[in-house]
N, C-alpha and C. Protein backbone atom coordinates (compact mmCIF):
# COMPACT_ATOMS: atom_id res chain seq x y z
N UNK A 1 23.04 -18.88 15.81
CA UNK A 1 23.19 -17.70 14.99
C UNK A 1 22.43 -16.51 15.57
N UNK A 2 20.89 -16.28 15.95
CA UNK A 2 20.45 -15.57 16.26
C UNK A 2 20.12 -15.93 17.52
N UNK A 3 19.32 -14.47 18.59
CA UNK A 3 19.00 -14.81 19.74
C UNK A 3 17.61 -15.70 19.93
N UNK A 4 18.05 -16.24 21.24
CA UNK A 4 16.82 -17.23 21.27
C UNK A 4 15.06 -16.64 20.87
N UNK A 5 15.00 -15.40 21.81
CA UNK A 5 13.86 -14.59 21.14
C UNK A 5 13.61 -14.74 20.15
N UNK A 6 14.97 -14.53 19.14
CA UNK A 6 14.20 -14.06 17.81
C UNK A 6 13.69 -15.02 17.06
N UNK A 7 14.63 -16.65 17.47
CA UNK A 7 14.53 -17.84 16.62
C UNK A 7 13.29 -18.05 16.29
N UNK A 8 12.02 -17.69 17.22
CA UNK A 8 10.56 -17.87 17.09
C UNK A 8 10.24 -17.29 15.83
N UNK A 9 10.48 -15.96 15.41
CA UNK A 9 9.79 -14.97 14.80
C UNK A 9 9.82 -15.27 13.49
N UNK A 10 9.20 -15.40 12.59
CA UNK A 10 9.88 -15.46 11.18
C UNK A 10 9.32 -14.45 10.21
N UNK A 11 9.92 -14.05 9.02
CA UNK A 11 9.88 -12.94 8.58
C UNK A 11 7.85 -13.27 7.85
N UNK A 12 7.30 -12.42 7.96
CA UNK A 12 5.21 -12.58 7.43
C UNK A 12 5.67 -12.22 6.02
N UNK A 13 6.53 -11.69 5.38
CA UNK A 13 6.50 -11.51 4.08
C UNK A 13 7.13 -12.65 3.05
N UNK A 14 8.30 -13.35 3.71
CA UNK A 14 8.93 -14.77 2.99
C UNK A 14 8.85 -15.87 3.45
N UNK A 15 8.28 -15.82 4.94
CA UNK A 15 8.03 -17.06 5.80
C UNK A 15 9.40 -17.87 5.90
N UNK A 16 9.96 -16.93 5.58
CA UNK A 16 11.88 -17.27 6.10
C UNK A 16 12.59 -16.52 6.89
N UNK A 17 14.28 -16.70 6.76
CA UNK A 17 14.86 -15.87 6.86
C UNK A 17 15.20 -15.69 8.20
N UNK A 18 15.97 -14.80 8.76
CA UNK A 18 16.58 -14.78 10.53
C UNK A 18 16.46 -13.13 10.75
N UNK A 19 15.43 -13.15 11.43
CA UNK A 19 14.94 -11.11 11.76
C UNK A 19 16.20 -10.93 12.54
N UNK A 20 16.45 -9.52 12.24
CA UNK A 20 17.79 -8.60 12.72
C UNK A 20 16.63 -8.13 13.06
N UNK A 21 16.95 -7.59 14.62
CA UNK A 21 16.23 -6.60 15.88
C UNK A 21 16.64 -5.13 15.22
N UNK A 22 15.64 -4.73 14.72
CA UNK A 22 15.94 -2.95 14.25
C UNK A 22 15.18 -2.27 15.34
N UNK A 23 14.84 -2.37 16.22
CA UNK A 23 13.83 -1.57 17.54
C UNK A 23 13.42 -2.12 18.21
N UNK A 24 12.59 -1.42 19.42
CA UNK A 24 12.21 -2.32 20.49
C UNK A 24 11.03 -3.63 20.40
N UNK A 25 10.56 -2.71 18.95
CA UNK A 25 9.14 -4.00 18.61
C UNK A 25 9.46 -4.13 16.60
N UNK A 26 10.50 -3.52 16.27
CA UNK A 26 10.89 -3.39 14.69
C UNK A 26 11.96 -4.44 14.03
N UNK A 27 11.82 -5.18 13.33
CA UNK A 27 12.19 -6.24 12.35
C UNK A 27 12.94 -6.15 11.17
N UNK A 28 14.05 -6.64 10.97
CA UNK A 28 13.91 -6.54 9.21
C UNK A 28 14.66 -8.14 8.63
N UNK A 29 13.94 -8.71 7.93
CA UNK A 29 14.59 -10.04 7.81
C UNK A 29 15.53 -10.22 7.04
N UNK A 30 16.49 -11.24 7.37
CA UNK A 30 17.75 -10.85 6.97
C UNK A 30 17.90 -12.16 5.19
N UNK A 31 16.89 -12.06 4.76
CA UNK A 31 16.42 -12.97 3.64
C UNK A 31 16.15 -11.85 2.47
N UNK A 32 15.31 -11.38 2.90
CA UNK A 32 14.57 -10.54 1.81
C UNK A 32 14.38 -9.01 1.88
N UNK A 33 14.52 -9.06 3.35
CA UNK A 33 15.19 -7.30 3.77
C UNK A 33 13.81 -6.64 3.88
N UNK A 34 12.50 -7.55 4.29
CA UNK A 34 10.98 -6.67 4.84
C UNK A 34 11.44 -6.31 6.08
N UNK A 35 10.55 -5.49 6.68
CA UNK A 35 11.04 -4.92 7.81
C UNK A 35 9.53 -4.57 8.26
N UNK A 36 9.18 -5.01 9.74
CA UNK A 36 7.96 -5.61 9.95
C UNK A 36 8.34 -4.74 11.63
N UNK A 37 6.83 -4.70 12.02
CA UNK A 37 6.50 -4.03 13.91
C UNK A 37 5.73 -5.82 14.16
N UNK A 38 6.34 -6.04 15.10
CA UNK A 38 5.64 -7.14 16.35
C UNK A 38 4.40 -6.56 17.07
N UNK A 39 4.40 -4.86 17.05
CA UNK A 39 3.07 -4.79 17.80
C UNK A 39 2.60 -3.97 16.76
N UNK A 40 1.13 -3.16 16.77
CA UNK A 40 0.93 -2.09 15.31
C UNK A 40 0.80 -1.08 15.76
N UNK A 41 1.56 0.45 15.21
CA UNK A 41 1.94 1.47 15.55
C UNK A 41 1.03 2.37 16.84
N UNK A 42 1.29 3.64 17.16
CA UNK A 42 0.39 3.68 18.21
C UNK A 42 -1.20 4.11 17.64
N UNK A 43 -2.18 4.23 18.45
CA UNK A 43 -3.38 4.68 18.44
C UNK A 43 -3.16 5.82 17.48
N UNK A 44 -4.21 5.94 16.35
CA UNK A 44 -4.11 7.28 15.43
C UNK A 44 -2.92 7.53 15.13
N UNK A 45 -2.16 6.76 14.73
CA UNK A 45 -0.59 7.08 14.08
C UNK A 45 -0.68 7.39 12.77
N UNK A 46 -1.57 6.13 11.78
CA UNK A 46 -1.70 7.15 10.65
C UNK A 46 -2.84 7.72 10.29
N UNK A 47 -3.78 8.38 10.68
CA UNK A 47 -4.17 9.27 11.26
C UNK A 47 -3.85 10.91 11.42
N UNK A 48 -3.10 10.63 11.90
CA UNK A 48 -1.91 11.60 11.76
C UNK A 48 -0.93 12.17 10.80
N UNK A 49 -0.76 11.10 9.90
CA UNK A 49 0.14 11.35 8.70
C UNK A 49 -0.54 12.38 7.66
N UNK A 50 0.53 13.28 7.48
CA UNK A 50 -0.57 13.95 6.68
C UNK A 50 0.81 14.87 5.17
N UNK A 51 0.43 15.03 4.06
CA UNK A 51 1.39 15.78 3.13
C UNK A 51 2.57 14.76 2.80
N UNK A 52 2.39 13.72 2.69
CA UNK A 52 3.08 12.21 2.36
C UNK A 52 4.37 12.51 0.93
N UNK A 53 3.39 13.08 0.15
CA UNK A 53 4.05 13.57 -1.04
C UNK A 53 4.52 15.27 -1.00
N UNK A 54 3.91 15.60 -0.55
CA UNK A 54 5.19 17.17 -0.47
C UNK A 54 6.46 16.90 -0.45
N UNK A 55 6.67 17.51 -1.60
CA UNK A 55 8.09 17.41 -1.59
C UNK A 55 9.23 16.81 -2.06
N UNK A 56 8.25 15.49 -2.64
CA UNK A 56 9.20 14.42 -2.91
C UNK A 56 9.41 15.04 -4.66
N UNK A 57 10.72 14.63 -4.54
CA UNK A 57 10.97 15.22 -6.28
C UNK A 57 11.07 14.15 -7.29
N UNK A 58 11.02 12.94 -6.66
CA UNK A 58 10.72 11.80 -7.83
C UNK A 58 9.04 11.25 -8.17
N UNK A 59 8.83 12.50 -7.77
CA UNK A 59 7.12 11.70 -7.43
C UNK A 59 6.34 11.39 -8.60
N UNK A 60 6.95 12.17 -9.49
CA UNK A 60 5.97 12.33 -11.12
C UNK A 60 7.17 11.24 -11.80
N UNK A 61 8.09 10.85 -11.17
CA UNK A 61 8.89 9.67 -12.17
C UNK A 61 8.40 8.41 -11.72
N UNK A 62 7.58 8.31 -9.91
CA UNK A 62 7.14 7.08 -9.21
C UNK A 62 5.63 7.15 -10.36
N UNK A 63 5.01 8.17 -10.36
CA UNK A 63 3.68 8.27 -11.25
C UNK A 63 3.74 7.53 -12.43
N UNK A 64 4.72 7.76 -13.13
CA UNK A 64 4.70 7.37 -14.70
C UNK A 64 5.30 6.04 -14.58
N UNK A 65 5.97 5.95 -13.67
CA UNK A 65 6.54 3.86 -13.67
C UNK A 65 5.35 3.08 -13.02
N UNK A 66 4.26 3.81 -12.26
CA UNK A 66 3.13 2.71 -12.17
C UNK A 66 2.07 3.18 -13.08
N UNK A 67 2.45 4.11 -13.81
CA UNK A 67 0.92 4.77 -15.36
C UNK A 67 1.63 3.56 -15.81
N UNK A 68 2.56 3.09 -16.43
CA UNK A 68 3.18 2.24 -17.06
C UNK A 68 2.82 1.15 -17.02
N UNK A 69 2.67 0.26 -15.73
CA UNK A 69 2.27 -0.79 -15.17
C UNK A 69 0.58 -1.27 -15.52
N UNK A 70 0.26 0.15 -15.05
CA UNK A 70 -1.49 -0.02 -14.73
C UNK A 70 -1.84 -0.29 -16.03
N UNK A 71 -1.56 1.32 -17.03
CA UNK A 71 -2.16 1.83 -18.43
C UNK A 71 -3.05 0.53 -19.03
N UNK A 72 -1.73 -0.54 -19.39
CA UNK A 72 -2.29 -1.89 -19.90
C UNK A 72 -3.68 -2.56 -19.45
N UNK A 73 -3.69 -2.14 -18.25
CA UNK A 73 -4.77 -3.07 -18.03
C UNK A 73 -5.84 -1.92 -17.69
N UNK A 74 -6.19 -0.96 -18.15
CA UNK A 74 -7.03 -0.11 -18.18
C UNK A 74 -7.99 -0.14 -19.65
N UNK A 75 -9.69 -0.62 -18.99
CA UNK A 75 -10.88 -0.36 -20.05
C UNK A 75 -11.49 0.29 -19.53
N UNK A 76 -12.34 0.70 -19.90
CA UNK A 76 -13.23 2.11 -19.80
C UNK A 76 -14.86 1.35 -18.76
N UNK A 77 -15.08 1.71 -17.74
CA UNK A 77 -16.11 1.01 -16.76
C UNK A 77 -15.90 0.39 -15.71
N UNK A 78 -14.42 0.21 -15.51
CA UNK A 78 -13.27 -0.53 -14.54
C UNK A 78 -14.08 0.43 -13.27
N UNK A 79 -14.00 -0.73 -12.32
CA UNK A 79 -13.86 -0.43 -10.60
C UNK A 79 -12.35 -0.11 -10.39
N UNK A 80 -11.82 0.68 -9.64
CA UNK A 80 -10.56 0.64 -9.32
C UNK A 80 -10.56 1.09 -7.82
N UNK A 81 -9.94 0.51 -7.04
CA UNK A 81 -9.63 0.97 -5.58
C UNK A 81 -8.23 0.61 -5.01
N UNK A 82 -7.94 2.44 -4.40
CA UNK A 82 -6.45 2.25 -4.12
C UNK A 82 -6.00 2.28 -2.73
N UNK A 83 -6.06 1.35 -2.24
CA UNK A 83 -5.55 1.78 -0.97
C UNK A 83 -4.70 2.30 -0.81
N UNK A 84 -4.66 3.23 0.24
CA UNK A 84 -3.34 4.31 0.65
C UNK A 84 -3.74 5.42 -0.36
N UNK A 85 -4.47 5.83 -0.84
CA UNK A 85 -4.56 7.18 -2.13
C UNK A 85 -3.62 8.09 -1.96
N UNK A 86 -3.42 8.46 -0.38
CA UNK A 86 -3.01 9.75 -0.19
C UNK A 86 -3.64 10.93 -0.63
N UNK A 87 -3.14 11.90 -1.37
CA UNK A 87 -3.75 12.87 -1.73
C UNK A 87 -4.25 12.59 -3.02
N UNK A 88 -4.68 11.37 -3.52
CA UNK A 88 -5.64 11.50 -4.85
C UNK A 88 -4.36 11.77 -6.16
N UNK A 89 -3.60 11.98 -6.50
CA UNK A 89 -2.81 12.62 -7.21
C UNK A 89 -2.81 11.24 -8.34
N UNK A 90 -2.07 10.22 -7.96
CA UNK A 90 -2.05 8.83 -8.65
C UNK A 90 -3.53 8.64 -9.58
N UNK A 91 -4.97 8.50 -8.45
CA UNK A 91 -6.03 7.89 -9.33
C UNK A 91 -6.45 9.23 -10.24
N UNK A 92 -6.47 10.14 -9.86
CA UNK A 92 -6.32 11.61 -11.03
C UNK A 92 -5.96 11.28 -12.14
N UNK A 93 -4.46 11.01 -12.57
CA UNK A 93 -3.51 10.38 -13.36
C UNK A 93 -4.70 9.60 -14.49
N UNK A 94 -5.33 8.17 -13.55
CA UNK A 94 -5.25 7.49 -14.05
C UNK A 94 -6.72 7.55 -14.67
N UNK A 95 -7.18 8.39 -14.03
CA UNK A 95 -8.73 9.08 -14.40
C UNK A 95 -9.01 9.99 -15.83
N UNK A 96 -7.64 10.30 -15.84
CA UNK A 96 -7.47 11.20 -17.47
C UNK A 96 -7.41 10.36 -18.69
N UNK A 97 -6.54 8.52 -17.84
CA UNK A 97 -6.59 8.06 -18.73
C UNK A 97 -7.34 7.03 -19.35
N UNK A 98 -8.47 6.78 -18.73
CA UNK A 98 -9.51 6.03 -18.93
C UNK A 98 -11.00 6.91 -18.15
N UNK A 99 -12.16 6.31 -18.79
CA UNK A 99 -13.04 6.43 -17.91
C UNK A 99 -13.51 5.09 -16.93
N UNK A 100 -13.26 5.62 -15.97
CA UNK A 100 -13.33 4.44 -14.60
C UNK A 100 -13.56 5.30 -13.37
N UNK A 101 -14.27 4.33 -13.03
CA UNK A 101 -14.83 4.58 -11.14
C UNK A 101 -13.58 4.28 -10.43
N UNK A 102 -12.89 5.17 -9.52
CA UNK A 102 -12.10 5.32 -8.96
C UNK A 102 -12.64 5.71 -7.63
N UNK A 103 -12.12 4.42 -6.65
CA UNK A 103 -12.45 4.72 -5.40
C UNK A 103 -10.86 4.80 -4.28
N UNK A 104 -10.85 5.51 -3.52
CA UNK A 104 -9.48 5.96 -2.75
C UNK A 104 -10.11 5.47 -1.13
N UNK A 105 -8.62 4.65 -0.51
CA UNK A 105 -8.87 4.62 1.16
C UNK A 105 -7.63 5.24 1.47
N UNK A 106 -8.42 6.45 2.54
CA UNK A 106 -6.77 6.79 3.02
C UNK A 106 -7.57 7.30 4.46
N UNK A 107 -6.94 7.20 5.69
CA UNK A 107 -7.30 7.46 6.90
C UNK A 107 -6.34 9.05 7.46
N UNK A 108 -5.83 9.04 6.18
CA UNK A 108 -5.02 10.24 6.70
C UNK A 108 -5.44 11.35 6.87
N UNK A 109 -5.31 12.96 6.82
CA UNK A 109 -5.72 13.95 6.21
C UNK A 109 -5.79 14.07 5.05
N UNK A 110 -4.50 13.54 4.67
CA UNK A 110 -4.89 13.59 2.96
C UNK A 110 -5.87 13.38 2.31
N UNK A 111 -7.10 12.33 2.75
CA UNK A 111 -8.63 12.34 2.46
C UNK A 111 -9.04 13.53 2.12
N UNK A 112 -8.83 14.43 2.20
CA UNK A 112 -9.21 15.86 2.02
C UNK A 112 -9.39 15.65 0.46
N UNK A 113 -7.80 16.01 0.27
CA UNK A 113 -7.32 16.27 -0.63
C UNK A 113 -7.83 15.50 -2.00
N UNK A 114 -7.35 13.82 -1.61
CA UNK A 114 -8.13 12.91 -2.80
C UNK A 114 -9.78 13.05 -2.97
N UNK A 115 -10.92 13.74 -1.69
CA UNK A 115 -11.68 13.84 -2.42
C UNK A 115 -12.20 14.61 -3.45
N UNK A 116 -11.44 15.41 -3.45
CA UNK A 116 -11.33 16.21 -4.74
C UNK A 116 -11.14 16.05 -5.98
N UNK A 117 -10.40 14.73 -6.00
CA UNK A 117 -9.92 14.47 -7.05
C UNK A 117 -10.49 12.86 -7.29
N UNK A 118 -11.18 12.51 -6.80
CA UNK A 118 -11.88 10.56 -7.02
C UNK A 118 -13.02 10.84 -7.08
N UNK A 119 -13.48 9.45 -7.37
CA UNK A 119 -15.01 9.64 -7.17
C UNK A 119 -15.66 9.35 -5.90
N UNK A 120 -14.36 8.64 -4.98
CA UNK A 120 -14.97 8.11 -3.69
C UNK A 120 -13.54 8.21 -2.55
N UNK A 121 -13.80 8.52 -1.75
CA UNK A 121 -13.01 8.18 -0.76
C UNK A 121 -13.44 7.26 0.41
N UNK A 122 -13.01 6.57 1.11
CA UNK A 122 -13.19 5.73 2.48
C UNK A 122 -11.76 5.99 3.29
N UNK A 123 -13.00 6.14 4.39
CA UNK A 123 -11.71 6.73 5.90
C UNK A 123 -11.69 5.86 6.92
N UNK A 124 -11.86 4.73 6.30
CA UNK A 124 -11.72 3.89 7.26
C UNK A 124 -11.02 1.80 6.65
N UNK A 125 -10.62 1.29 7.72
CA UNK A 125 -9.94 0.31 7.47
C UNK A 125 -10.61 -0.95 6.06
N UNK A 126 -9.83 -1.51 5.48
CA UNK A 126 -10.37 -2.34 4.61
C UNK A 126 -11.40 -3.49 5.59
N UNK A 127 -11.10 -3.75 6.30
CA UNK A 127 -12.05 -4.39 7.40
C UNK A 127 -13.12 -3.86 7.96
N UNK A 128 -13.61 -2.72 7.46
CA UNK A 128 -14.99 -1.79 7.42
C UNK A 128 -15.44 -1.80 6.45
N UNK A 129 -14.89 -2.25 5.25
CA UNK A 129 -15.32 -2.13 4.04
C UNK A 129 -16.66 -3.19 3.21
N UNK A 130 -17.77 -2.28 2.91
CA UNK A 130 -18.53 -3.24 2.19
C UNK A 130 -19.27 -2.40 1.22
N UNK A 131 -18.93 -2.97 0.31
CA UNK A 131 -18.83 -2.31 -1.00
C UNK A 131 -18.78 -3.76 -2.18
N UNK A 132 -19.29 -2.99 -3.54
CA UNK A 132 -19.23 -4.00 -4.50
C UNK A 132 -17.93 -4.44 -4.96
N UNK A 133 -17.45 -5.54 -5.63
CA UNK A 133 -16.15 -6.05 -5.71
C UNK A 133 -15.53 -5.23 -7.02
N UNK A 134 -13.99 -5.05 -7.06
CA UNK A 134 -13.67 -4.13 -7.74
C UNK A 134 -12.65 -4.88 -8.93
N UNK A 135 -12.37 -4.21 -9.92
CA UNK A 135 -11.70 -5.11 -11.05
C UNK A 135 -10.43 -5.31 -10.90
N UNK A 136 -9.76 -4.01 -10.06
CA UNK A 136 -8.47 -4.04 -9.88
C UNK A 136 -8.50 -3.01 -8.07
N UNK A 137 -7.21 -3.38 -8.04
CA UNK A 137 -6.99 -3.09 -6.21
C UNK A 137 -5.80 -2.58 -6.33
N UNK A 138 -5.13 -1.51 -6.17
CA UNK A 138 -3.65 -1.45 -6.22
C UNK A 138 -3.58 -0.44 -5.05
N UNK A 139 -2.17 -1.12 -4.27
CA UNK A 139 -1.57 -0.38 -2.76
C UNK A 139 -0.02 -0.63 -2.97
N UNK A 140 0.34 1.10 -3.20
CA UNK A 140 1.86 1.30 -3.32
C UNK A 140 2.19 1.62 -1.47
N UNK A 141 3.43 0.81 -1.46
CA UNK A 141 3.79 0.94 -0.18
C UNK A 141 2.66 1.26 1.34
N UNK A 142 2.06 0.41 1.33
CA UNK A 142 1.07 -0.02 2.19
C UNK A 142 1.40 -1.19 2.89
N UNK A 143 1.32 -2.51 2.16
CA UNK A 143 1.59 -3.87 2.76
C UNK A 143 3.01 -3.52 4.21
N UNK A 144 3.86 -3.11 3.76
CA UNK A 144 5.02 -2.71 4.83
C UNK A 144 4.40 -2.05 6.05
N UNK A 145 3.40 -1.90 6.06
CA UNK A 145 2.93 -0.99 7.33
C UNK A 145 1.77 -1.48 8.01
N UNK A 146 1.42 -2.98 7.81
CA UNK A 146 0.45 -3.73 8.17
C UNK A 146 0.83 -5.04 8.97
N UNK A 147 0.39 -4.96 10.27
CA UNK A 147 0.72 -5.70 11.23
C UNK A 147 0.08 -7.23 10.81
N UNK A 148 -0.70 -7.55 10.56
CA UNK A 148 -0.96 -9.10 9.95
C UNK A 148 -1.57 -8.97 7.89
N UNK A 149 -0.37 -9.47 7.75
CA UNK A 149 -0.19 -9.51 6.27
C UNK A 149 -0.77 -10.32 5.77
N UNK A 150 -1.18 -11.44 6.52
CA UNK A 150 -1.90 -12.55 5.88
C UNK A 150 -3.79 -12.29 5.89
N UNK A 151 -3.94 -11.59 6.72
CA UNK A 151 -4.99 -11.34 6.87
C UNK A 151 -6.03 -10.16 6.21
N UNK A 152 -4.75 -9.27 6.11
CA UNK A 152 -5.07 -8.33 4.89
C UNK A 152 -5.12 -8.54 3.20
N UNK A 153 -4.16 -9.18 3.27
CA UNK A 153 -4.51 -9.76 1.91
C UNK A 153 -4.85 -10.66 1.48
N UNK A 154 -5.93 -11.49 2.67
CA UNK A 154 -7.01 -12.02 2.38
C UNK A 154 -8.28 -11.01 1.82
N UNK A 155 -8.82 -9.91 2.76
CA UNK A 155 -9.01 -8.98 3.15
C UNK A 155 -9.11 -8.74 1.31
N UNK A 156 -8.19 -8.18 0.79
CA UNK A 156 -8.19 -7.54 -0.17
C UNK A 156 -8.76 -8.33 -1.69
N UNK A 157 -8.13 -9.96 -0.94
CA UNK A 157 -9.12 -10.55 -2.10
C UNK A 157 -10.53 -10.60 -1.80
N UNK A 158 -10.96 -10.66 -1.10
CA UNK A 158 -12.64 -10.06 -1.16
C UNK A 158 -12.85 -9.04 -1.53
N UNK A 159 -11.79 -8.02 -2.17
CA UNK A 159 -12.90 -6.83 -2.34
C UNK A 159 -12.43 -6.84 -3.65
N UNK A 160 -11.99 -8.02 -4.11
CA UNK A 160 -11.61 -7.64 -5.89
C UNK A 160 -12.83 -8.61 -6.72
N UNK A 161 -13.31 -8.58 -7.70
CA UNK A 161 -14.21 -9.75 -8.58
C UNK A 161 -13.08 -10.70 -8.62
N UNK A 162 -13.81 -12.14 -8.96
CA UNK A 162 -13.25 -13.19 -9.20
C UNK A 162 -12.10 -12.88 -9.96
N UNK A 163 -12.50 -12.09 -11.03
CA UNK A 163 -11.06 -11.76 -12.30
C UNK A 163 -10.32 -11.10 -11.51
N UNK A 164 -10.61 -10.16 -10.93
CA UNK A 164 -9.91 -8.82 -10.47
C UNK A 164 -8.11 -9.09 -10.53
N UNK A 165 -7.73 -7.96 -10.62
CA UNK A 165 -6.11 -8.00 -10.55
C UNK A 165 -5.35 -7.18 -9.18
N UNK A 166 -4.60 -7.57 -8.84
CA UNK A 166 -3.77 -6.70 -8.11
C UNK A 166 -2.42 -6.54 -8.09
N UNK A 167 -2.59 -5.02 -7.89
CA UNK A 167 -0.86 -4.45 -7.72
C UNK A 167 -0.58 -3.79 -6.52
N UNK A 168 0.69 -4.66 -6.22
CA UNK A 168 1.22 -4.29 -4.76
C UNK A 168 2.51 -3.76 -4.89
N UNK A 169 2.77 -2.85 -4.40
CA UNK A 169 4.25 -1.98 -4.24
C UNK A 169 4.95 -2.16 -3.28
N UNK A 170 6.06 -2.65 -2.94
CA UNK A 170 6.76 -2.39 -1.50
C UNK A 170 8.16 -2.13 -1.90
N UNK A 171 8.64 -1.14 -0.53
CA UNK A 171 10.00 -1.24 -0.88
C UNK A 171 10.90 -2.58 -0.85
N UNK A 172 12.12 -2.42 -1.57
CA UNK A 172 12.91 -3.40 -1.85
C UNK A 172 14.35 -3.19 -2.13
N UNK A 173 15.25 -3.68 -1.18
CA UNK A 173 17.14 -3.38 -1.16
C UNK A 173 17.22 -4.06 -2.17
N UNK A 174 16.94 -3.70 -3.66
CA UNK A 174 17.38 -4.06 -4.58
C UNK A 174 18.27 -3.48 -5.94
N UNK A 175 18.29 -1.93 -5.22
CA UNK A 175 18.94 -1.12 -6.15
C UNK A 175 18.36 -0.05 -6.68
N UNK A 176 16.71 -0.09 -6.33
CA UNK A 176 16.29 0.93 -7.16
C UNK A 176 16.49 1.92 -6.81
N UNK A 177 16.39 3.10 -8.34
CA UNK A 177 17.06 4.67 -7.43
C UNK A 177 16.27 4.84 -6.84
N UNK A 178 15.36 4.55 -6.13
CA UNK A 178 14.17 5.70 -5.36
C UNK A 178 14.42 5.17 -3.97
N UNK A 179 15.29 4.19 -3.77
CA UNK A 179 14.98 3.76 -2.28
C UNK A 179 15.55 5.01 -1.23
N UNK A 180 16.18 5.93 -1.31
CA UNK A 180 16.05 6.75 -0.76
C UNK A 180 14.43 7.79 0.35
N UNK A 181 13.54 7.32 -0.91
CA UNK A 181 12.57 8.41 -0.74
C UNK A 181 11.60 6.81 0.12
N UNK A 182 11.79 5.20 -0.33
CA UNK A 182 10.84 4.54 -0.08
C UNK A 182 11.53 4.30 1.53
């Protein structure tokens, strides 16, 4: 069915499935439809990324379907850390709606921006990170852009308390209207 190359590879997100070659080092498995790099992007790639959300016009409808999600599990004294913050805009949100320590990682420029709006930012990888453990961890569309998945979200359970919760976002060919923008 597939080429001999690929028979090795198997998809890091379902540990199934038969990767379709989308690029010279780009993946997408033909199971569950992740779409994965064999090597990790170049030096300072994101880094570089910068104004993520300019522009997007569903952005305050993506806001209120994860206020939705989170709200529930929001008490007042909560650790919260988001990887990927971007520009702060999300833990803002969620800062109006509780009182909680809100900490943001984003390596982008956008760091700018979220520190304005958190109580903390970090500019650097969760694998630099040492810090006290947090109650909740949430990374919208992050996991898709991480070259060993298993290792990161090991990674991430160390930085939550024993209870801690997490929410992970990724895109998904499942219909939703937004896959355009994901």
């Amino acid at each position: 069915s597939g080429s001999p190359a690929l028979m090795n590879i198997t998809c890091p997100c379902c540990q199934t499935g038969e990767p379709i070659k989308a690029g010279d080092t780009e993946y997408r498995c033909g199971s569950c439809g992740h779409a994965w790099r064999t090597t990790p992007p170049p030096e300072n790639y994101y880094a570089s990324c910068s104004g993520r959300n300019a522009g997007v016009n569903t952005l305050n409808r993506k806001h209120a379907d994860r206020m939705a999600s989170i709200a529930p599990l929001l008490r007042g004294g909560m650790r919260i850390l988001e990887i990927g913050c971007a520009d702060g805009a999300l833990g803002e949100l969620i800062k109006h709606e509780a009182d909680v320590h809100y900490v943001g990682l984003e390596i982008s420029p956008d760091a700018v921006e979220a520190d304005k709006k958190l109580d903390y930012v970090h500019r650097r990888p969760t694998s630099e990170l040492h810090t006290e453990p947090f109650d909740l961890l949430l990374a919208f569309h992050v996991l898709e852009h991480i070259v060993d998945i298993q290792a990161e979200a090991t990674r991430w359970r160390q930085l939550l308390k024993a209870d801690g919760r997490l929410i992970v976002e990724v895109p998904y060919r499942a219909g939703h209207p937004l896959l355009e923008q994901d």
